[in-house]
C-alpha atoms as a PDB file:
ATOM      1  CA  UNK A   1       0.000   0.000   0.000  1.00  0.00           C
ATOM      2  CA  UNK A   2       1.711   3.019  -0.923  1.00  0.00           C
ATOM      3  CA  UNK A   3       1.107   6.453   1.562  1.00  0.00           C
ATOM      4  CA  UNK A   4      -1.613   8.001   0.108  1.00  0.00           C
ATOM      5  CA  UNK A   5      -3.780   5.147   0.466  1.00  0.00           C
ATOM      6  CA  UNK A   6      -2.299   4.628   3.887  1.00  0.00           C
ATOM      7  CA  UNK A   7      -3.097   8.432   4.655  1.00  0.00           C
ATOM      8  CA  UNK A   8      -6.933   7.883   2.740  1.00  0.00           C
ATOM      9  CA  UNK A   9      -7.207   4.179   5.145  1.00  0.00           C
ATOM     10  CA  UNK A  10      -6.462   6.059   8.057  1.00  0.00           C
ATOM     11  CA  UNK A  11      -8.749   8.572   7.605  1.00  0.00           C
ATOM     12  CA  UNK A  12     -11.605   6.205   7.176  1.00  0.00           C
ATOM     13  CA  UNK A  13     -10.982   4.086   9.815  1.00  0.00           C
ATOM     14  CA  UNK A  14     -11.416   7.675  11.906  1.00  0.00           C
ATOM     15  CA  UNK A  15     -14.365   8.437  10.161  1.00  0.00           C
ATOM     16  CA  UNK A  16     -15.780   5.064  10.792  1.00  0.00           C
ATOM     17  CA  UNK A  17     -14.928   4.849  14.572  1.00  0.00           C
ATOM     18  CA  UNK A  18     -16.867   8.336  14.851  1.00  0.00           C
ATOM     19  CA  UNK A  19     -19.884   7.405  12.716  1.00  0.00           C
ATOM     20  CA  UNK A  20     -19.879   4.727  15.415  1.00  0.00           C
ATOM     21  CA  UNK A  21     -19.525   6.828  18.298  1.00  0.00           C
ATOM     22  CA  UNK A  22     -22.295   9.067  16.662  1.00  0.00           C
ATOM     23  CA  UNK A  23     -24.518   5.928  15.818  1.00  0.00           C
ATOM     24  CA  UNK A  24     -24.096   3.435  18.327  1.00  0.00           C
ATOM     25  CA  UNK A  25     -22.934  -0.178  17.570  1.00  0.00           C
ATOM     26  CA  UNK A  26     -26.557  -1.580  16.124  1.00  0.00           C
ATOM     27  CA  UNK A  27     -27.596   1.261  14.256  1.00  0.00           C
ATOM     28  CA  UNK A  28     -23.982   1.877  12.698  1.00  0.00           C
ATOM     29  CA  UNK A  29     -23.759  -1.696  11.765  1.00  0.00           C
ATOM     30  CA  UNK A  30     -27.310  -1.283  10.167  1.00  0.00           C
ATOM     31  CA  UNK A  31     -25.920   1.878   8.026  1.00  0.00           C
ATOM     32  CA  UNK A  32     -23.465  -0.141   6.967  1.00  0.00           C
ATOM     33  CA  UNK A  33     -24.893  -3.357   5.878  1.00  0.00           C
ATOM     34  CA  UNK A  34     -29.005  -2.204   5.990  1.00  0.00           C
ATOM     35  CA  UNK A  35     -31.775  -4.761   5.598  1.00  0.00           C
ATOM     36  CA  UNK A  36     -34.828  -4.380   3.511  1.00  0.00           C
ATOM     37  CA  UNK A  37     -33.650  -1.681   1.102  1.00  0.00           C
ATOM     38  CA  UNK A  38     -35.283  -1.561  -2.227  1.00  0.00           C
ATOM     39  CA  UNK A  39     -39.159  -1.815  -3.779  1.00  0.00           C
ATOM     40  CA  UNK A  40     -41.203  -4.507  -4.847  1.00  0.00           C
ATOM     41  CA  UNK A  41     -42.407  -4.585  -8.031  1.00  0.00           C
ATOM     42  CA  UNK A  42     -46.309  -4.850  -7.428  1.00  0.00           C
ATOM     43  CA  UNK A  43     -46.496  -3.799  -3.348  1.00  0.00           C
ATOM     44  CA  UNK A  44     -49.720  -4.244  -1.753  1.00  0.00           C
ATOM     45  CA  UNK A  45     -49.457  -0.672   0.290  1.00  0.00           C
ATOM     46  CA  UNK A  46     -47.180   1.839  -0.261  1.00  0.00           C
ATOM     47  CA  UNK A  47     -46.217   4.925   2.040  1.00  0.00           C
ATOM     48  CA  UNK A  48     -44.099   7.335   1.232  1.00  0.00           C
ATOM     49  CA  UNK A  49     -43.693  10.665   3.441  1.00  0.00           C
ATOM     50  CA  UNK A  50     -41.028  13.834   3.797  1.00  0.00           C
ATOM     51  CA  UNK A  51     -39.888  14.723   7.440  1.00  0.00           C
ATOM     52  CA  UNK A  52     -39.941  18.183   8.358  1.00  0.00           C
ATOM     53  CA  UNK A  53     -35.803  17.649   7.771  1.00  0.00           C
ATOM     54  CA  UNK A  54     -36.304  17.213   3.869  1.00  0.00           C
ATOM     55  CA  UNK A  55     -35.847  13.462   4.234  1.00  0.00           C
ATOM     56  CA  UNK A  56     -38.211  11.206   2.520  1.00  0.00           C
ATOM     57  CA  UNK A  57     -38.785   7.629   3.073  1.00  0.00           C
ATOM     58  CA  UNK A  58     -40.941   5.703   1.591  1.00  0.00           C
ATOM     59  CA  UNK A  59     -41.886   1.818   2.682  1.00  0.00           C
ATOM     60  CA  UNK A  60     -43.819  -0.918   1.005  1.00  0.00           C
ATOM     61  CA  UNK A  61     -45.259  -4.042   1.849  1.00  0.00           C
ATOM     62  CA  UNK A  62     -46.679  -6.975   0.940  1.00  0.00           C
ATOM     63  CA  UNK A  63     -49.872  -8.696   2.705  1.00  0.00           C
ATOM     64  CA  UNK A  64     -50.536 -12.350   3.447  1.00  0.00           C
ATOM     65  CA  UNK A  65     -53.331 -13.392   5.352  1.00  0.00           C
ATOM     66  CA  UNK A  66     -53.819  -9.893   7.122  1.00  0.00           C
ATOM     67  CA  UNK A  67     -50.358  -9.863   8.165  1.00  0.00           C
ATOM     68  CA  UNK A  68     -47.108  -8.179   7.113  1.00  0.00           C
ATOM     69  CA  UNK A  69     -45.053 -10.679   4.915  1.00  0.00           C
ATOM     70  CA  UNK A  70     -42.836  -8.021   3.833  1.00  0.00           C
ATOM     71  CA  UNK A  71     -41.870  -4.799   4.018  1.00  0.00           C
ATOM     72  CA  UNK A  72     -38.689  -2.643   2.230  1.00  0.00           C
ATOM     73  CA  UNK A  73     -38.113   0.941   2.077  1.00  0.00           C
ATOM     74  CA  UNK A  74     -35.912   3.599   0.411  1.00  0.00           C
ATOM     75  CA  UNK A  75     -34.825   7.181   1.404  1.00  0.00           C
ATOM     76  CA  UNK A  76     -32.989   9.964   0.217  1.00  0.00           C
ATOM     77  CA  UNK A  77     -31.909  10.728   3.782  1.00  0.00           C
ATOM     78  CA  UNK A  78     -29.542  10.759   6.294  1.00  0.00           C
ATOM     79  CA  UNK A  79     -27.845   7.687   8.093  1.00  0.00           C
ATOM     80  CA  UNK A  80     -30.590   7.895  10.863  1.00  0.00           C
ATOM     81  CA  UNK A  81     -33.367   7.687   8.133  1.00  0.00           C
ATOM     82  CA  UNK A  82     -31.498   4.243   6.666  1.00  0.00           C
ATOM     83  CA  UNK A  83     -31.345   2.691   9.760  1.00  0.00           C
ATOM     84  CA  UNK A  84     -34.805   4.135  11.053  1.00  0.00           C
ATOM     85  CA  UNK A  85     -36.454   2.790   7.617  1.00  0.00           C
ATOM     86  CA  UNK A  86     -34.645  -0.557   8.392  1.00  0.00           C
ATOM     87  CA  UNK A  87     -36.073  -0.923  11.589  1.00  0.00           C
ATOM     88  CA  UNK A  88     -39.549  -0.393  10.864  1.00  0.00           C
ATOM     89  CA  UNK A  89     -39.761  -2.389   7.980  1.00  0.00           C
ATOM     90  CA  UNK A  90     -38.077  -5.429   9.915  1.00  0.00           C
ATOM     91  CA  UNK A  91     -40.329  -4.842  13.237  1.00  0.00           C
ATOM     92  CA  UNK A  92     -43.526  -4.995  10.818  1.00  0.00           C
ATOM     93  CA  UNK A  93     -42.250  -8.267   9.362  1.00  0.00           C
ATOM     94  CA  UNK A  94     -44.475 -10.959  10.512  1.00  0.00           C
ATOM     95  CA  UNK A  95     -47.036  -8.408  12.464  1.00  0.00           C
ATOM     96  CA  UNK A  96     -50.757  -8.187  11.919  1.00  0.00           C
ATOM     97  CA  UNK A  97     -51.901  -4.892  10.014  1.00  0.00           C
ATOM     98  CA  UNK A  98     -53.330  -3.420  13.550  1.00  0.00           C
ATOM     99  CA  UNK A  99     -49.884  -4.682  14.946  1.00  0.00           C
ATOM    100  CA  UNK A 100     -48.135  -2.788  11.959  1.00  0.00           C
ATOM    101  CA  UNK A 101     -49.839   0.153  12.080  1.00  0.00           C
ATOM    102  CA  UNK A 102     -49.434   0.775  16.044  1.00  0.00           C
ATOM    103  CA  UNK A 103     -45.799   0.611  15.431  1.00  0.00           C
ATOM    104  CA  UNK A 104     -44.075   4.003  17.370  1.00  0.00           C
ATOM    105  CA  UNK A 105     -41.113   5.782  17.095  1.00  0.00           C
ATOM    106  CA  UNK A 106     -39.734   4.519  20.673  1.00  0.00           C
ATOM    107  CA  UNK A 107     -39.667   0.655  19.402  1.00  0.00           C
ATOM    108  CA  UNK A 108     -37.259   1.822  16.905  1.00  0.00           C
ATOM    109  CA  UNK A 109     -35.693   3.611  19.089  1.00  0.00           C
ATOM    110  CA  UNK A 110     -35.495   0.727  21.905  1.00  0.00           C
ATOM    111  CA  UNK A 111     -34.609  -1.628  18.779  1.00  0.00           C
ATOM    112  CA  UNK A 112     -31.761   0.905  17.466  1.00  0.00           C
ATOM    113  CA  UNK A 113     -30.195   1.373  21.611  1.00  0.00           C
ATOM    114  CA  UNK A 114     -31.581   5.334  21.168  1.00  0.00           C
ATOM    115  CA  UNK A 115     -30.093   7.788  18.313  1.00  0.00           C
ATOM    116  CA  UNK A 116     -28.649  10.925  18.936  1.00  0.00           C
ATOM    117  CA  UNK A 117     -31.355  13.261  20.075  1.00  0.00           C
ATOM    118  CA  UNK A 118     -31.073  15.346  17.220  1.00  0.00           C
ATOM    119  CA  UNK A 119     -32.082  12.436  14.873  1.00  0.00           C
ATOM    120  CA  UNK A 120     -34.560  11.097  17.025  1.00  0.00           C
ATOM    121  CA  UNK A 121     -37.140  12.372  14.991  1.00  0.00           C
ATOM    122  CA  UNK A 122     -36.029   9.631  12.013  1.00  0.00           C
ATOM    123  CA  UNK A 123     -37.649   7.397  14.253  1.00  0.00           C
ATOM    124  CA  UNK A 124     -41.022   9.203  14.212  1.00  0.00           C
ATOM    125  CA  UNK A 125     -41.091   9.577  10.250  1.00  0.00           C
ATOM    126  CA  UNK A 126     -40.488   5.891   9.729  1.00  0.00           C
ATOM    127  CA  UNK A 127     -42.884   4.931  12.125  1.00  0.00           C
ATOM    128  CA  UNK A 128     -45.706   7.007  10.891  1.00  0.00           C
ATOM    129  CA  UNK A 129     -44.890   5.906   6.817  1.00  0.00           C
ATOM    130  CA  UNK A 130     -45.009   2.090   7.982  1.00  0.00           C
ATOM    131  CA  UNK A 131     -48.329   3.398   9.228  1.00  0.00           C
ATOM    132  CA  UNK A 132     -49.058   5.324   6.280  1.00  0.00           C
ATOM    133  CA  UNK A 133     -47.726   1.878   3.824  1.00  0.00           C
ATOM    134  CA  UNK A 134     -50.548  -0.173   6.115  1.00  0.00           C
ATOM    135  CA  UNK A 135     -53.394   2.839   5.578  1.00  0.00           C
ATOM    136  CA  UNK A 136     -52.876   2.665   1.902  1.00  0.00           C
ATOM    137  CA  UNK A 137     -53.704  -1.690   1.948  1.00  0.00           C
ATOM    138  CA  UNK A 138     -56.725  -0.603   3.384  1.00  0.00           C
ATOM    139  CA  UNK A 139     -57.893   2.017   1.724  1.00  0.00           C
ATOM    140  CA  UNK A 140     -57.144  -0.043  -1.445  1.00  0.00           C
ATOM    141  CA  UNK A 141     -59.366  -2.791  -0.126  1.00  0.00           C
ATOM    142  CA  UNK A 142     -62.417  -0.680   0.428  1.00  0.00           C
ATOM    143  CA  UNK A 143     -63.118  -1.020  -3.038  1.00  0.00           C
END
């Protein structure tokens, strides 16, 4: 490895370790390797809102039997928002659509070990689109 890559290593291995710091160990290791990240191709409810922060996630999932058999999101936001958007969609996994849509920002929070206060609020948009992804399924099955 010649020095500049040394120097460029270095530096990321600091960045890392503070992103850590910042994060925590379970939500940094979600930023870095996050679950349920994309879209489904024909979702059964989709919900997709901005945070007063600018960042938008949207989640959707797929039904079976009245119950959540997947969910996957995708933002344009901030570390918090990836891991946040993570969380929900794996705590709705498996849940009934009541279950689902009574999901709150303090699960992911208790789920996550707490984010910095600042980015608390993450929590609270992911939260309310899983809710928002759940509303939609029903709405669409009123006819």
């Amino acid at each position: 490895m010649d020095t500049l890559d040394s120097i460029l290593a270095d530096i990321q291995d600091e960045a890392d370790q503070d992103a850590q710091t910042y994060l925590g160990d379970t939500a940094y290791a979600l930023w870095r390797n996050p679950i349920h990240v994309g879209t489904f191709s024909q979702p059964d409810g989709v919900g997709d809102l901005t945070g007063e922060c600018g960042d938008s996630i949207q989640i959707e999932i797929l039904v079976r039997e009245g119950r959540i058999h997947e969910a996957r999101f995708w933002t344009d936001g901030c570390g918090p928002s990836i891991v946040s958007g993570c969380v929900a969609c794996e705590l709705a996994c498996g849940k009934s659509l009541e279950e689902a849509a009574s999901l709150q920002a303090g699960e992911i929070l208790e789920y996550l070990g707490g984010l910095p206060e600042d980015k608390e609020h993450c929590a609270h948009l992911a939260a309310r689109t899983l809710q928002e992804a759940v509303d939609a399924y029903m709405r669409s099955r009123q006819g």
